[in-house]
Structure formats: C-alpha cells, structure tokens
Protein backbone atom coordinates (compact mmCIF):
# COMPACT_ATOMS: atom_id res chain seq x y z
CA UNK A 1 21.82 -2.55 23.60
CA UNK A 2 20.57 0.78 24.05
CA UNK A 3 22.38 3.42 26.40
CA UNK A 4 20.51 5.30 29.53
CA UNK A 5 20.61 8.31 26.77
CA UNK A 6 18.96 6.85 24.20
CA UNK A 7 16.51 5.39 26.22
CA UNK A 8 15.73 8.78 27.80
CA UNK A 9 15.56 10.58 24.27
CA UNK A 10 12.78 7.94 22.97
CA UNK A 11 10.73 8.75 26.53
CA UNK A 12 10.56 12.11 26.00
CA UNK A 13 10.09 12.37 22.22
CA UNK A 14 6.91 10.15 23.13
CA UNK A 15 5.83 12.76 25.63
CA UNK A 16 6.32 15.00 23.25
CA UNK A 17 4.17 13.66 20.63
CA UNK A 18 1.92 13.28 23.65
CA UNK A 19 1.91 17.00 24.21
CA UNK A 20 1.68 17.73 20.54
CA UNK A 21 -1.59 15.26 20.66
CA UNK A 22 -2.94 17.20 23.73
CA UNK A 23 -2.52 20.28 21.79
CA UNK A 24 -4.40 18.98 18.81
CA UNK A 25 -7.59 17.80 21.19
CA UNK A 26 -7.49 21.19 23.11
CA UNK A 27 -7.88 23.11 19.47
CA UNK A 28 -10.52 20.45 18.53
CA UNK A 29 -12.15 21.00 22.29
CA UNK A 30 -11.96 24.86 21.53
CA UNK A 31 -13.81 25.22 18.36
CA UNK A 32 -16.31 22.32 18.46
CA UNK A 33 -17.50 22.01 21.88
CA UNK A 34 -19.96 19.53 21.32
CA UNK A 35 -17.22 17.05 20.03
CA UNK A 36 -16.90 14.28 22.13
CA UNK A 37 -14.33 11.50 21.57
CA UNK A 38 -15.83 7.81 21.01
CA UNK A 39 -14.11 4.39 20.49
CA UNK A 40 -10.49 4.54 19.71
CA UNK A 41 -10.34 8.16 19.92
CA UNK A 42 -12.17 8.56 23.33
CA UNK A 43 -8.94 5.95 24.58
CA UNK A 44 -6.22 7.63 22.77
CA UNK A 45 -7.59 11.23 24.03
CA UNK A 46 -7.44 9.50 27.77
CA UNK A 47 -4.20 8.18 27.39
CA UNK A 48 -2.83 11.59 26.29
CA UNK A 49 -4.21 13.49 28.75
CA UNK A 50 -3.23 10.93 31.82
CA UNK A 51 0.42 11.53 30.42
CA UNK A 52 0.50 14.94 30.19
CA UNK A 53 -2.02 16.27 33.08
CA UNK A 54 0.24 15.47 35.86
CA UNK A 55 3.70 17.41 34.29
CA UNK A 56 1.61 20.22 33.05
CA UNK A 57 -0.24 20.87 36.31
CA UNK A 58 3.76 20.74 38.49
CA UNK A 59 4.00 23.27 35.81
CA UNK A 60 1.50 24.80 36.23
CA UNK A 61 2.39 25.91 40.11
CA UNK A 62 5.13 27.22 39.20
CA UNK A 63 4.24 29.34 36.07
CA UNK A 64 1.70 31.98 36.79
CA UNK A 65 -0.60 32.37 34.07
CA UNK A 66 0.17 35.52 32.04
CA UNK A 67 -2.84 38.07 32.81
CA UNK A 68 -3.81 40.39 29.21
CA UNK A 69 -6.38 42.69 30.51
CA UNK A 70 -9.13 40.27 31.30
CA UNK A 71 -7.86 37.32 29.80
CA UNK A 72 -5.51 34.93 31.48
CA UNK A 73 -3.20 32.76 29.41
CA UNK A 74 -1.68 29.55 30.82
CA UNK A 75 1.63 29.06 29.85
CA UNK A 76 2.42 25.96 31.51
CA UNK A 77 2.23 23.77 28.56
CA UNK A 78 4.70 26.20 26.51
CA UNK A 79 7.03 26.06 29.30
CA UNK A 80 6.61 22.15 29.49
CA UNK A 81 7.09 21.83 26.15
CA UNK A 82 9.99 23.95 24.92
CA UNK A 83 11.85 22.34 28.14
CA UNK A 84 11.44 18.50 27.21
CA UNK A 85 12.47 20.11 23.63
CA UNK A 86 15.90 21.57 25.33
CA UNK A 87 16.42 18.37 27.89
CA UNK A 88 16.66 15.83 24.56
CA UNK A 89 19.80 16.96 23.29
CA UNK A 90 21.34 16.57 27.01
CA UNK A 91 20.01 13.52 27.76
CA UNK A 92 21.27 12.69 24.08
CA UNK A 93 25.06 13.17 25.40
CA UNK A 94 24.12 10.33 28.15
C-alpha cells in the first residue's frame, strides 16, 4: 500500500505534467491565434487549464509581474513550477 509520500509525489508530478501541458497550449495560443481546440483536445486543454488556473492565479498575487521597459512578464507560472519541482523530493521523504 502506498505511503502519504508517495501518494503526494504522483499528485504533483501530474500537476506538473499539467503545467508542462499548459505551457505547450500557451506557445500554441501565442503563435497561432486562430487555433482553437476541438474534440479531445478542446477537453484535455479544459482540464489543464481548470488544474492549473486556480494555483497559478494564488501565485500570481503574490508574484508581481517583472516590468522590462514596456513589457510586463508574469512569472507566476515559473515560480509555481520550479516550487512543485523542489516540494517532490520532500514530500518524497514522507
């Protein structure tokens, strides 16, 4: 049976594929802005971005974005993800 640490690690490697998919549809959002998801993309695209809206926007009011002259860069999902990426190994020791 599967420890409290184990089960913990699995969550947030999940989220973290989550994230990584989030990252993938804002690229694909970015440079073809008339792509629209449909059928088993348009569900997988909502399910990623109804796991990862909520964490990245407590993030987010915490994080400032980073202003560059007139360009403002979020960095809510770098601090989001580099922190799941440092909490597995603890939650590994569970």
């Amino acid at each position: 049976m599967p420890g409290v640490g184990e089960l913990l690690v699995t969550i947030m490697r999940m989220f973290l594929f989550a994230l990584f998919g989030r990252l993938i549809l804002d690229y694909i959002r970015m440079f073809a802005r008339s792509w629209q998801p449909r059928g088993v993309f348009l569900f997988l695209a909502e399910a990623i971005y109804s796991i990862t809206d909520k964490p990245t926007a407590l993030v987010r009011k915490f994080v400032p974005p980073l202003r560059l002259g007139s360009v403002s860069l979020d960095l809510s999902f770098l601090v989001l993800f580099f922190g799941v990426q440092l909490l597995i190994p603890l939650a590994a020791r569970l």
